[in-house]
N, C-alpha and C. Protein backbone atom coordinates (compact mmCIF):
# COMPACT_ATOMS: atom_id res chain seq x y z
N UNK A 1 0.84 -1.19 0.00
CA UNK A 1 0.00 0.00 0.00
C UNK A 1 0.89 1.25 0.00
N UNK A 2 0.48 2.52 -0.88
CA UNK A 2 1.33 2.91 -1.05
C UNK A 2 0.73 4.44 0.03
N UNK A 3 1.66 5.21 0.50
CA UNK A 3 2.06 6.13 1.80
C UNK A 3 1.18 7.33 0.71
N UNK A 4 0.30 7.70 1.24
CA UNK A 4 -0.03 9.52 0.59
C UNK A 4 0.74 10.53 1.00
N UNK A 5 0.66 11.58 -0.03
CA UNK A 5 1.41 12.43 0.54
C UNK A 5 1.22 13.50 1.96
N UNK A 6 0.53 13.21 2.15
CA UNK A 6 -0.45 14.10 3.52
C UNK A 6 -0.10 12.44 4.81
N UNK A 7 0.07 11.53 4.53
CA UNK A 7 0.43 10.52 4.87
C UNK A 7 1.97 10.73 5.79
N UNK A 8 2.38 10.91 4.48
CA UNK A 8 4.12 11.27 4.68
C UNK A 8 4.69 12.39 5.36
N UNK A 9 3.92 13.69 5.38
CA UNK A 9 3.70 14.74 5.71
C UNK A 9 3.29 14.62 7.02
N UNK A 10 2.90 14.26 7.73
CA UNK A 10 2.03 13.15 8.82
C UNK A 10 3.57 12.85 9.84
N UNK A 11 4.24 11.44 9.40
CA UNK A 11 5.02 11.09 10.12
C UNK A 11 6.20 11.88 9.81
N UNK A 12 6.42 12.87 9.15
CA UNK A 12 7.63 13.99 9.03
C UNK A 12 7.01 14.78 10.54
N UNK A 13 6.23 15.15 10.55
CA UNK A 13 5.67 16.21 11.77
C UNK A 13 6.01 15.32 12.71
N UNK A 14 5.82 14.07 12.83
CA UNK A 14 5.46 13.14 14.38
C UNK A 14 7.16 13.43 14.67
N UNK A 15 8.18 13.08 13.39
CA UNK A 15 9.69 12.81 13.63
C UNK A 15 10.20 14.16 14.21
N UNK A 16 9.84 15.38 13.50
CA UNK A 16 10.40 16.64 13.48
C UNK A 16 9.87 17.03 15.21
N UNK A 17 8.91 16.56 15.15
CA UNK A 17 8.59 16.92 17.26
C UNK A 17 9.52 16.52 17.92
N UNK A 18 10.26 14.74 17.39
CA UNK A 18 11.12 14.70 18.59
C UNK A 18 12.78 15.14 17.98
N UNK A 19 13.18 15.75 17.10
CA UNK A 19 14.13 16.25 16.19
C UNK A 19 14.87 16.65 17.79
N UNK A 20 16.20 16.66 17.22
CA UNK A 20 17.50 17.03 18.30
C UNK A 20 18.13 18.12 17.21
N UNK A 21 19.06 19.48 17.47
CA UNK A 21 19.78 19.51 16.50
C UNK A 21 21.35 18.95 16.61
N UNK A 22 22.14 19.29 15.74
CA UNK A 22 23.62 18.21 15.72
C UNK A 22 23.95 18.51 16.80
N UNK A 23 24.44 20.02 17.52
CA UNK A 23 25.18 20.09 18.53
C UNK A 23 24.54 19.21 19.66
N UNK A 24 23.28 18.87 20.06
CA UNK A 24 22.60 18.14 20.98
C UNK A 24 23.09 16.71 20.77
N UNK A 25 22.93 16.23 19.61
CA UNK A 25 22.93 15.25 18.43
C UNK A 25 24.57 14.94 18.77
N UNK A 26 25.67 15.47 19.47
CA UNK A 26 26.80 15.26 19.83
C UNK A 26 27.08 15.21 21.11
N UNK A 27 26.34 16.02 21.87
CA UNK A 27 26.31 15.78 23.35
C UNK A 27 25.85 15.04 23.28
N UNK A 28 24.94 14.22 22.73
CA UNK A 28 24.12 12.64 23.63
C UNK A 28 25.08 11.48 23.20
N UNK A 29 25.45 11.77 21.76
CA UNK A 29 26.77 10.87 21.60
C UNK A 29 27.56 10.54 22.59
N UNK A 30 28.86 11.73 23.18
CA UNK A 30 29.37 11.83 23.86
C UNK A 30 28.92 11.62 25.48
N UNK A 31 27.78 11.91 25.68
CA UNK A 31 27.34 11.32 26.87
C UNK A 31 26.92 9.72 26.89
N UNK A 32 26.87 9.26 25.93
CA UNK A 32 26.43 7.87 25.46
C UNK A 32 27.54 7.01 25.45
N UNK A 33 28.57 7.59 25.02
CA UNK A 33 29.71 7.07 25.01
C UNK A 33 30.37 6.98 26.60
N UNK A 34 30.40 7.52 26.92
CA UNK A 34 30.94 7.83 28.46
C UNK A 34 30.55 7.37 29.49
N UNK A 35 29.24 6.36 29.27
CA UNK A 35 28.73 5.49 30.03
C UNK A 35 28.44 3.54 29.54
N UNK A 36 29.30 3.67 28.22
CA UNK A 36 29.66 2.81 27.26
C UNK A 36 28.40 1.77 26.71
N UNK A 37 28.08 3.03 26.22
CA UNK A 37 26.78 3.01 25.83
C UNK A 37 26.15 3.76 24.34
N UNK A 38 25.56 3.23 23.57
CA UNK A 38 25.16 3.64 22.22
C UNK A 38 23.78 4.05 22.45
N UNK A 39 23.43 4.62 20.99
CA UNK A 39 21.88 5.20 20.97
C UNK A 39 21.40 3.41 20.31
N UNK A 40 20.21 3.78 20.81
CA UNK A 40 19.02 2.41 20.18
C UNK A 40 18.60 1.89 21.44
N UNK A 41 17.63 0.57 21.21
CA UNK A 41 17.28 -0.24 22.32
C UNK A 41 18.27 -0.99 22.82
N UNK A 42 19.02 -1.84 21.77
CA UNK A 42 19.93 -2.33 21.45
C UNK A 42 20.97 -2.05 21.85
N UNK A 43 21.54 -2.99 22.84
CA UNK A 43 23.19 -2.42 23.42
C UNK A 43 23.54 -3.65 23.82
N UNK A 44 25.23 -3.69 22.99
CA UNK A 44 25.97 -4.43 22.96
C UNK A 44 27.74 -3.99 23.08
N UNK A 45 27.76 -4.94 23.09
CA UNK A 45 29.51 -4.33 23.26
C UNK A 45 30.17 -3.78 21.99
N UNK A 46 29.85 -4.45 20.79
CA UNK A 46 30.30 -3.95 19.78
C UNK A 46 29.30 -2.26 19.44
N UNK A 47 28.24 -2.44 19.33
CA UNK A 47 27.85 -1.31 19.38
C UNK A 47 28.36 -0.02 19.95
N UNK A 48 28.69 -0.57 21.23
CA UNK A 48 29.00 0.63 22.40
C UNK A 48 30.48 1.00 21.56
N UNK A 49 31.32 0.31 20.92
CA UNK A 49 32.79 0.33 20.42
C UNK A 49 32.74 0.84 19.20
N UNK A 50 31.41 0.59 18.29
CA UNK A 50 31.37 1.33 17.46
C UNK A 50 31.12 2.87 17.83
N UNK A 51 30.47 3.29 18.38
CA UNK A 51 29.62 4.36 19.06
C UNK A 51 31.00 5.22 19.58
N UNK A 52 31.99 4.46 20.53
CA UNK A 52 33.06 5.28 20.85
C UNK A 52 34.00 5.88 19.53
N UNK A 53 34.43 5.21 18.81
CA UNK A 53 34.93 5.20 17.75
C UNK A 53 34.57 6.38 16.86
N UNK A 54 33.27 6.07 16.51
CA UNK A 54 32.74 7.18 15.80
C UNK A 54 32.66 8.53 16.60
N UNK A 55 32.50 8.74 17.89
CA UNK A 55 32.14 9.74 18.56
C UNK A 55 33.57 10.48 18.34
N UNK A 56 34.76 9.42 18.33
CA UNK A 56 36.25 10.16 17.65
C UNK A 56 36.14 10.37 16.63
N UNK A 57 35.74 9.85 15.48
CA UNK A 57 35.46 10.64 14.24
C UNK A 57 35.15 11.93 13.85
N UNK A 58 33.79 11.83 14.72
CA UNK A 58 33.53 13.29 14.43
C UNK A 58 33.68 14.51 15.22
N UNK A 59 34.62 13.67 16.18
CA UNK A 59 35.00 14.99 17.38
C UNK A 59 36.35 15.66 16.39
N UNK A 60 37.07 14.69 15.40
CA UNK A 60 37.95 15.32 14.04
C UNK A 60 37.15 16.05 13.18
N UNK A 61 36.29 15.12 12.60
CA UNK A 61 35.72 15.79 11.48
C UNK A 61 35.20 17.10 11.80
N UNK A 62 34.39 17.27 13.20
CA UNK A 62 34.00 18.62 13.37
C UNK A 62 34.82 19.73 13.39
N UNK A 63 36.42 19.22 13.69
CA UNK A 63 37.40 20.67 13.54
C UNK A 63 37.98 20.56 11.89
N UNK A 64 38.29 19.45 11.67
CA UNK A 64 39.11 19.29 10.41
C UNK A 64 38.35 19.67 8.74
N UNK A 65 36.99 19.59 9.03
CA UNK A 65 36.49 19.70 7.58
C UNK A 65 36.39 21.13 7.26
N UNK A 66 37.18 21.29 5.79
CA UNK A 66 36.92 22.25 4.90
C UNK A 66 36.26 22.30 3.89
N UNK A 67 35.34 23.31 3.04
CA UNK A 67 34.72 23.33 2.11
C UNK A 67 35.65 24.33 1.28
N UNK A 68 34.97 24.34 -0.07
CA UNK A 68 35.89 24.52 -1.22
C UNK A 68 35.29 25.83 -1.26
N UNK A 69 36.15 27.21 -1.66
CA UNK A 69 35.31 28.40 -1.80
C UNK A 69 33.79 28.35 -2.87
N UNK A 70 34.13 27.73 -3.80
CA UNK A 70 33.19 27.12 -4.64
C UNK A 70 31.78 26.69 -4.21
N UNK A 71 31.83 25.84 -3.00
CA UNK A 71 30.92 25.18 -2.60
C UNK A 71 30.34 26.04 -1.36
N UNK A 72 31.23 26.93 -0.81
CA UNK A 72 30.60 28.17 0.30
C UNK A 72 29.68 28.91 -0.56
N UNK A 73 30.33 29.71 -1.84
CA UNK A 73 29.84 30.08 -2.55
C UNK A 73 28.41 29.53 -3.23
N UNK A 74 28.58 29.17 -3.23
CA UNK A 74 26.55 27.95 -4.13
C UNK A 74 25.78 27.97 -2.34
N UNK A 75 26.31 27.50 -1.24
CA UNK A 75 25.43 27.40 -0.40
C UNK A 75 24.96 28.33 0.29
N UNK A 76 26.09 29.33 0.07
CA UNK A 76 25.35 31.27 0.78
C UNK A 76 24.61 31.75 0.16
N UNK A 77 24.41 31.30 -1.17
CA UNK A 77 23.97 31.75 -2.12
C UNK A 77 22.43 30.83 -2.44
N UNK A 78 22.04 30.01 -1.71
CA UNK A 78 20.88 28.91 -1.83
C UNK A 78 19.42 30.24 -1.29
N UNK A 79 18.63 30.58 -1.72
CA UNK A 79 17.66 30.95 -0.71
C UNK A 79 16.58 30.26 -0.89
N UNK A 80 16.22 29.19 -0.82
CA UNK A 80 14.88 28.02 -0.27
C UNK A 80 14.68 28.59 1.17
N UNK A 81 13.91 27.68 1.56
CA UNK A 81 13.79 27.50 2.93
C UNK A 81 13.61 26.14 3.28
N UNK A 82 14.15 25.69 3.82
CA UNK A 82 14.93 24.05 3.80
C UNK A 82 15.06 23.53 5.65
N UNK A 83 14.22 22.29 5.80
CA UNK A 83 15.00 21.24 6.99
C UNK A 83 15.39 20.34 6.41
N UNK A 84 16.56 19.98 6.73
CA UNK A 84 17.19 18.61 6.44
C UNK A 84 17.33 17.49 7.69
N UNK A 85 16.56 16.55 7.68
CA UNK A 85 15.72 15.51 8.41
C UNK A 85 16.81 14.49 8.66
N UNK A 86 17.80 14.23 9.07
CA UNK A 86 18.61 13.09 9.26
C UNK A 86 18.25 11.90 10.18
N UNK A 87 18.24 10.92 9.61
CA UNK A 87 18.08 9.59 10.41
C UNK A 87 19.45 8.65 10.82
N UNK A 88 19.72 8.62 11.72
CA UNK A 88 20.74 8.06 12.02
C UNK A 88 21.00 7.44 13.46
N UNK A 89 22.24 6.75 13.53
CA UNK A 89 22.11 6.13 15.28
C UNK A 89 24.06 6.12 15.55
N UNK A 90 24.47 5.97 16.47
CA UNK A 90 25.71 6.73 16.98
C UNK A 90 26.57 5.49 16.66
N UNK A 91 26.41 4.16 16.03
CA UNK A 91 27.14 2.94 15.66
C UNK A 91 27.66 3.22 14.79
N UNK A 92 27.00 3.51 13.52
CA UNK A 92 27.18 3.86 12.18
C UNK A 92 28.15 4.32 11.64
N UNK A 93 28.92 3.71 10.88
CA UNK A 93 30.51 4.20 10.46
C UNK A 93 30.08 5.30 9.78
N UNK A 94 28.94 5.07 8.67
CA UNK A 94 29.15 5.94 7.48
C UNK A 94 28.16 7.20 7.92
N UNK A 95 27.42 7.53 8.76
CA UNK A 95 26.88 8.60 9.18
C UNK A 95 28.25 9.26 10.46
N UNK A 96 28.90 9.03 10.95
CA UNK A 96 29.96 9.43 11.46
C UNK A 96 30.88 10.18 10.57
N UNK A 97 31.27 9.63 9.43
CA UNK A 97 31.82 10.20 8.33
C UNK A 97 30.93 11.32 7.65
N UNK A 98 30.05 11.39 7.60
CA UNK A 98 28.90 12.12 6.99
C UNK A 98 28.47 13.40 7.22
N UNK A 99 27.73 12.88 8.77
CA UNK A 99 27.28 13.89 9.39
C UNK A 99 27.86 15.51 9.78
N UNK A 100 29.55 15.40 10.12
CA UNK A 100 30.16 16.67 10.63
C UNK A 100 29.48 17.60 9.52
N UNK A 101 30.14 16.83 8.13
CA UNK A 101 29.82 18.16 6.84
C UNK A 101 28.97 18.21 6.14
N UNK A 102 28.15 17.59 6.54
CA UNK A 102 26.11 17.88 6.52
C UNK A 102 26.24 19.31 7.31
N UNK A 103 26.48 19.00 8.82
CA UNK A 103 26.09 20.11 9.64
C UNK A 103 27.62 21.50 9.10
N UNK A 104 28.46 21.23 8.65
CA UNK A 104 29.47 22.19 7.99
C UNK A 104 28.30 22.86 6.71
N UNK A 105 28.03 22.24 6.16
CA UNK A 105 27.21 22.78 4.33
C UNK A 105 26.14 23.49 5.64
N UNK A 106 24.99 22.67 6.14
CA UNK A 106 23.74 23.64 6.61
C UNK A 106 24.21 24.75 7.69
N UNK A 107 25.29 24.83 8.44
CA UNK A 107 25.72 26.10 8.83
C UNK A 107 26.07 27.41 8.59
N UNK A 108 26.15 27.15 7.30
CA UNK A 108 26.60 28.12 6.10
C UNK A 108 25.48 29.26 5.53
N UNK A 109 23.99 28.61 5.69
CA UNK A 109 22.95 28.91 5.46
C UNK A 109 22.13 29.00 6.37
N UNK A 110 21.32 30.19 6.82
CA UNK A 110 20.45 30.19 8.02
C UNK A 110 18.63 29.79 7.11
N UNK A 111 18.77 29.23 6.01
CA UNK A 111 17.84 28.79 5.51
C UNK A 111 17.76 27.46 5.43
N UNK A 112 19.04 27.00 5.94
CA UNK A 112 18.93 25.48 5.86
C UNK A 112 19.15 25.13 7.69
N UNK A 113 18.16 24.37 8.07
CA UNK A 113 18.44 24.16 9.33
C UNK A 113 18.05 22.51 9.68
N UNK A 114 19.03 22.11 10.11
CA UNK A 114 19.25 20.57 10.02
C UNK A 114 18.91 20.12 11.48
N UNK A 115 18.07 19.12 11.50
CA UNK A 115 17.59 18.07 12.34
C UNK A 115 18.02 16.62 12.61
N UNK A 116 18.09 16.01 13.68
CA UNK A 116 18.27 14.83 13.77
C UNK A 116 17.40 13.71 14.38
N UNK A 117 17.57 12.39 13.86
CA UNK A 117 16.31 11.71 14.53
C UNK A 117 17.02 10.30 14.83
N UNK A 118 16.37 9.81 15.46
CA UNK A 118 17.36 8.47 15.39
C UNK A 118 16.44 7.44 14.56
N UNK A 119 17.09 6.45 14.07
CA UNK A 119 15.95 5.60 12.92
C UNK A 119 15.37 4.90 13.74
N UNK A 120 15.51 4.05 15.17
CA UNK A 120 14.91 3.08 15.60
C UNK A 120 13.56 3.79 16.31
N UNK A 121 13.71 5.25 16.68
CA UNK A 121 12.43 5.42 17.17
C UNK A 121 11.74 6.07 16.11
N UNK A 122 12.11 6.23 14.75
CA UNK A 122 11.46 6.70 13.96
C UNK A 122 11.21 5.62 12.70
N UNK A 123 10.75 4.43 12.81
CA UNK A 123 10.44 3.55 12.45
C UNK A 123 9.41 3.48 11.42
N UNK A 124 8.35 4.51 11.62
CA UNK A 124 7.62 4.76 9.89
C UNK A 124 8.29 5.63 9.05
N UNK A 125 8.97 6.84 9.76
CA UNK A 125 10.11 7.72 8.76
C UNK A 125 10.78 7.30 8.11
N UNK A 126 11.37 6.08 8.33
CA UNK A 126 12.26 4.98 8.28
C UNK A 126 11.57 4.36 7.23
N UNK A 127 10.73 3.69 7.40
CA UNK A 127 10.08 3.03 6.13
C UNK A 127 9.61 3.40 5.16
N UNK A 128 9.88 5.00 5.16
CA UNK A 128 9.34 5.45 3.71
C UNK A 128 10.38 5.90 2.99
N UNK A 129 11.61 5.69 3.64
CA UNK A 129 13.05 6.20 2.79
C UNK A 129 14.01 5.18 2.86
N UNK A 130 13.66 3.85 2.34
CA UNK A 130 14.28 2.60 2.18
C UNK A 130 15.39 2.94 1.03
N UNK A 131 16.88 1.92 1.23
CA UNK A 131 17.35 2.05 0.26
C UNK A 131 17.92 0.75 0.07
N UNK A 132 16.97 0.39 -1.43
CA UNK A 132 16.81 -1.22 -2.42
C UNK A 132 16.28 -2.05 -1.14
N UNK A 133 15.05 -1.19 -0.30
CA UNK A 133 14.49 -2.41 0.17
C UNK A 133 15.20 -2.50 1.98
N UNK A 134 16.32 -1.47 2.38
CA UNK A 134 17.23 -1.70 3.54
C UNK A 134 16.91 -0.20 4.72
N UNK A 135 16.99 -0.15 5.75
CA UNK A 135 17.01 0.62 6.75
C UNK A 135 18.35 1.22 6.59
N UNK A 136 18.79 1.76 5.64
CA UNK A 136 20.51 1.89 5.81
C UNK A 136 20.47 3.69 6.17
N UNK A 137 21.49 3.92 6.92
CA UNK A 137 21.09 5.29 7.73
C UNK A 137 22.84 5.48 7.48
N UNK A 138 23.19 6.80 7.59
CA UNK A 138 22.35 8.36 7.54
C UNK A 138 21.52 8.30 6.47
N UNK A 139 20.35 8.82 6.63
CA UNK A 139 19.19 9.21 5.53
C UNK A 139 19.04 10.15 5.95
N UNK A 140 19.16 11.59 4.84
CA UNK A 140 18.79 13.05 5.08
C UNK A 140 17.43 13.45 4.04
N UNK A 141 16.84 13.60 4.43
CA UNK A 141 15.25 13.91 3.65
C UNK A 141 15.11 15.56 3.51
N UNK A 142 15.50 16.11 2.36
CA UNK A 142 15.06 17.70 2.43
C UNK A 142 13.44 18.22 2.77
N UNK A 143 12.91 19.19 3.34
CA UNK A 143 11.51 19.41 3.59
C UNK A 143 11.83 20.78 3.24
N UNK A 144 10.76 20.97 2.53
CA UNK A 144 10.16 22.61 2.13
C UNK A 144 9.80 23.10 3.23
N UNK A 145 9.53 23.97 3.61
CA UNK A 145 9.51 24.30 5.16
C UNK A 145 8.25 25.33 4.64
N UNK A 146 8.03 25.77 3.84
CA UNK A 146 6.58 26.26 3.14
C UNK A 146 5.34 25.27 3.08
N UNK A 147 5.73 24.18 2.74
CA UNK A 147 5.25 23.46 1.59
C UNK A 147 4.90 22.37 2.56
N UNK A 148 5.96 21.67 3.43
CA UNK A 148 6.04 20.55 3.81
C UNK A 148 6.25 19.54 3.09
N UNK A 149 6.55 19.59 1.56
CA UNK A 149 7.02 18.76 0.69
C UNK A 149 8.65 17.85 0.81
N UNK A 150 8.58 16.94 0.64
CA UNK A 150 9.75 16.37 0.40
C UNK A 150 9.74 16.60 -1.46
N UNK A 151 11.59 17.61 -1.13
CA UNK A 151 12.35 17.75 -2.22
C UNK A 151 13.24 16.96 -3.10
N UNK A 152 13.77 15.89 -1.70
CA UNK A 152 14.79 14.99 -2.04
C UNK A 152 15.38 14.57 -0.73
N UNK A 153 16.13 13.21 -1.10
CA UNK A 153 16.81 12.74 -0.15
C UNK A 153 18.28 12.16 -0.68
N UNK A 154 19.14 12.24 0.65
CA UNK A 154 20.32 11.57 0.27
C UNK A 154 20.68 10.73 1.21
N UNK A 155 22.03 9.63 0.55
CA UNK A 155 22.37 8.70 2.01
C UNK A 155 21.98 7.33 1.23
N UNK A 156 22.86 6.28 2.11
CA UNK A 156 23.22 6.23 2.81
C UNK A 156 24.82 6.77 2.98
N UNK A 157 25.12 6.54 1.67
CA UNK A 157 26.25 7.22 1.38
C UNK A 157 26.88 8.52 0.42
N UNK A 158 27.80 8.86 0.45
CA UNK A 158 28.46 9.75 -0.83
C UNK A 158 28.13 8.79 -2.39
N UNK A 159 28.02 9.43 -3.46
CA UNK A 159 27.91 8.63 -4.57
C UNK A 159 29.11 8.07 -5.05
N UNK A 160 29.94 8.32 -4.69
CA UNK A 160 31.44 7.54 -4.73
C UNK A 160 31.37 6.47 -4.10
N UNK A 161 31.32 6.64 -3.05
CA UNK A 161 31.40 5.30 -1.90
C UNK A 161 30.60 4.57 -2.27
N UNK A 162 29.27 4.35 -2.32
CA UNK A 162 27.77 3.90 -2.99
C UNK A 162 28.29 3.36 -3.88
N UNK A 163 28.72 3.87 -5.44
CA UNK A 163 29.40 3.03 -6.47
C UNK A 163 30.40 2.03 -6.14
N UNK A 164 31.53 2.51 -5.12
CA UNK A 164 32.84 1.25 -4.47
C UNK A 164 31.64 -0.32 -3.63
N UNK A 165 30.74 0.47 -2.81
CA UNK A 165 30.24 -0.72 -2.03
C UNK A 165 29.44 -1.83 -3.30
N UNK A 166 28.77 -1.02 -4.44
CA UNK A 166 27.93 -1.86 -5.37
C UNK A 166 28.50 -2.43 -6.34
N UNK A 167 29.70 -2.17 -6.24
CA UNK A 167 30.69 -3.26 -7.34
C UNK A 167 31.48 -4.09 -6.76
N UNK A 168 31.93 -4.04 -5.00
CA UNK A 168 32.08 -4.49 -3.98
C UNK A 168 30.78 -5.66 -4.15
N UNK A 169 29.55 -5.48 -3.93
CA UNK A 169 29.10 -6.20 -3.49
C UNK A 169 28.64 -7.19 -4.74
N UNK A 170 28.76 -6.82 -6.08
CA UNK A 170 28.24 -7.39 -7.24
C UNK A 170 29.47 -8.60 -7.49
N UNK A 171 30.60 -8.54 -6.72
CA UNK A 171 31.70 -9.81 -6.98
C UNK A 171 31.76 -10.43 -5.88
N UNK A 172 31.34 -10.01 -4.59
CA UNK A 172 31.70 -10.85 -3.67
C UNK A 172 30.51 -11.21 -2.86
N UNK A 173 29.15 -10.47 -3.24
CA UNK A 173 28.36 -10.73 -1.91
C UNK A 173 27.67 -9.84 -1.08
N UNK A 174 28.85 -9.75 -0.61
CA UNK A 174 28.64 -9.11 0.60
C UNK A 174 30.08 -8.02 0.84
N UNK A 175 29.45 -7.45 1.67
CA UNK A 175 31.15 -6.73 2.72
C UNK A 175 31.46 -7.22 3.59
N UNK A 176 32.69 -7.42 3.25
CA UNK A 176 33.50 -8.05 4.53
C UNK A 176 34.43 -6.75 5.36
N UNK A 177 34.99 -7.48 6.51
CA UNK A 177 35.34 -6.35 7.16
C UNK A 177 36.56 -5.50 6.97
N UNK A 178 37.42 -6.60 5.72
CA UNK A 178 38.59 -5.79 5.50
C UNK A 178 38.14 -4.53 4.14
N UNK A 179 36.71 -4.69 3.81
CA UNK A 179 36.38 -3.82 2.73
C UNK A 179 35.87 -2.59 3.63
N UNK A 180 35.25 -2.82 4.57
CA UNK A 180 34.81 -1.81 5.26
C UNK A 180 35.91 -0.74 5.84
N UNK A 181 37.29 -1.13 6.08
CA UNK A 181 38.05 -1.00 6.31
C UNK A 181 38.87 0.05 5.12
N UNK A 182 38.84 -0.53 4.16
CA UNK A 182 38.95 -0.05 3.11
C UNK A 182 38.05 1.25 2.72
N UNK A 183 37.12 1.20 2.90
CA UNK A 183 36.07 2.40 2.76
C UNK A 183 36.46 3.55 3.80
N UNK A 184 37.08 3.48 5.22
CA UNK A 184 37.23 4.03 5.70
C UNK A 184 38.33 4.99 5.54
N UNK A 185 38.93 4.07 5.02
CA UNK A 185 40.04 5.03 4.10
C UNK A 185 39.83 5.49 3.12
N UNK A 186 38.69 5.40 2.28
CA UNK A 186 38.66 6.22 1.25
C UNK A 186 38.20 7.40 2.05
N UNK A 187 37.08 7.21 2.99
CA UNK A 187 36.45 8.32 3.50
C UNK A 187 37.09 9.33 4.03
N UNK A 188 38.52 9.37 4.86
CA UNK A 188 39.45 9.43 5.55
C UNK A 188 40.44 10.55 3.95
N UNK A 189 40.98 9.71 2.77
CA UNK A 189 40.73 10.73 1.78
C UNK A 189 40.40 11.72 1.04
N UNK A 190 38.98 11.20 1.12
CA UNK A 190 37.82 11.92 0.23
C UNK A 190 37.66 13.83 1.19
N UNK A 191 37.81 13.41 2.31
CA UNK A 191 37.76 14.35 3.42
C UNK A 191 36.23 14.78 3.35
N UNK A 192 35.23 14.54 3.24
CA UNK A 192 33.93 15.07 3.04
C UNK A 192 33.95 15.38 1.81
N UNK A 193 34.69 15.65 0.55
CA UNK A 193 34.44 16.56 -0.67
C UNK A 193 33.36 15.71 -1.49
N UNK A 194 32.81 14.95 -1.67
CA UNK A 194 32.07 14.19 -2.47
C UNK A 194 30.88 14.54 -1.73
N UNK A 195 30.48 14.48 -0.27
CA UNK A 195 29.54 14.28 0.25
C UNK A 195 28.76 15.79 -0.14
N UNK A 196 29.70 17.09 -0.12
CA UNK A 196 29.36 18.79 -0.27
C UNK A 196 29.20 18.54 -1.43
N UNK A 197 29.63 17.90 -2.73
CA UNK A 197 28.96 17.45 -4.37
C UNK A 197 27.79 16.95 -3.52
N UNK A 198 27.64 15.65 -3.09
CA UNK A 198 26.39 15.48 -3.77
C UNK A 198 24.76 16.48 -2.80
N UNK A 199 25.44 17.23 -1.66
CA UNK A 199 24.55 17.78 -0.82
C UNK A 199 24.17 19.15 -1.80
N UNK A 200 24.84 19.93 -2.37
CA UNK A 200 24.73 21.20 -3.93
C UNK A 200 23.82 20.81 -4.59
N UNK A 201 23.38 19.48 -4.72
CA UNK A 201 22.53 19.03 -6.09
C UNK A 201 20.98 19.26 -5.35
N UNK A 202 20.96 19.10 -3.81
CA UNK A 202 19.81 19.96 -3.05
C UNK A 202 19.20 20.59 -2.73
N UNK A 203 20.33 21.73 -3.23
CA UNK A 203 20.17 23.13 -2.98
C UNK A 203 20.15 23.67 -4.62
């Protein structure tokens, strides 16, 4: 059965009530971490290790990422009026990588103001922004903030990475952990610049 748009519009409002923004969205990290402990129902040891891990990620990424004058330029220059809806949970390699320069691009713009949600308590939000069928998070959903329309969405990954994991996965399967590994280093490379490409095509 398929979701109406007044439907969708519906559980965007239910998500956006309990919305955090990033800086909050990093204190609970960091407080989550510090009691060795992750976001979700779900807590495990690996989780909690992922969760620390990443909480170092982006305690870098939040000082280290630069944008290209190019790309300051296009986003000072955006005037929509824009939330960007992120779904995500504090395990997650590739929303760790992600997220700092999500919140770097929407800082730039006081028309773009970015939200966070976590996917497990947002479980119909979640099901209407599947990708090939998967819960795969970060998922950022643009909203007209006029309109209440969804504009677009991105995620789970950069379109670089996305292409490495689907030719990755078209020879072997699956990912294994020395590929994941591998990705991290591209990400670790890439420095965010792919992710500010494909977040421009939003704006």
């Amino acid at each position: 059965m398929t979701t109406t748009d007044t439907q969708i519009k519906n559980i965007i409002d239910e998500s956006l009530q309990k919305a955090i923004s990033y800086p909050e969205y990093r204190t609970l990290v960091q407080n989550l971490v510090a009691e060795g402990k992750s976001t979700g129902e779900l807590q495990t040891e690996a989780l909690s290790n992922y969760s620390m891990l990443n909480d170092k990620r982006m305690k870098r990424l939040d000082k280290t990422t630069k944008l290209t004058e190019e790309a300051v330029a296009e986003i000072t220059a955006y005037n929509g009026n824009v939330t960007w809806l992120v779904l995500t949970e504090s395990w997650c390699g590739d929303a760790a990588q992600t997220m700092p320069v999500i919140h770097k691009v929407a800082e730039l713009n006081e028309n773009i103001t970015l939200k966070v949600v976590m996917r497990d308590e947002n479980e119909a939000l979640m099901n209407e922004f599947l990708t090939n069928g998967g819960k795969s998070i970060p998922k950022l959903i643009a909203i007209d903030n006029a309109s209440g329309n969804v504009l677009g969405d991105w995620g789970p990954r950069p379109s670089k990475a996305t292409k490495l994991v689907n030719d990755y996965k078209a020879v072997h399967g699956k990912l294994t952990p020395e590929f994941k590994q591998d990705l991290q280093v591209w990400y670790n490379k890439d420095k965010g610049q792919n992710t500010v490409s494909d977040l421009l095509k939003l704006v």
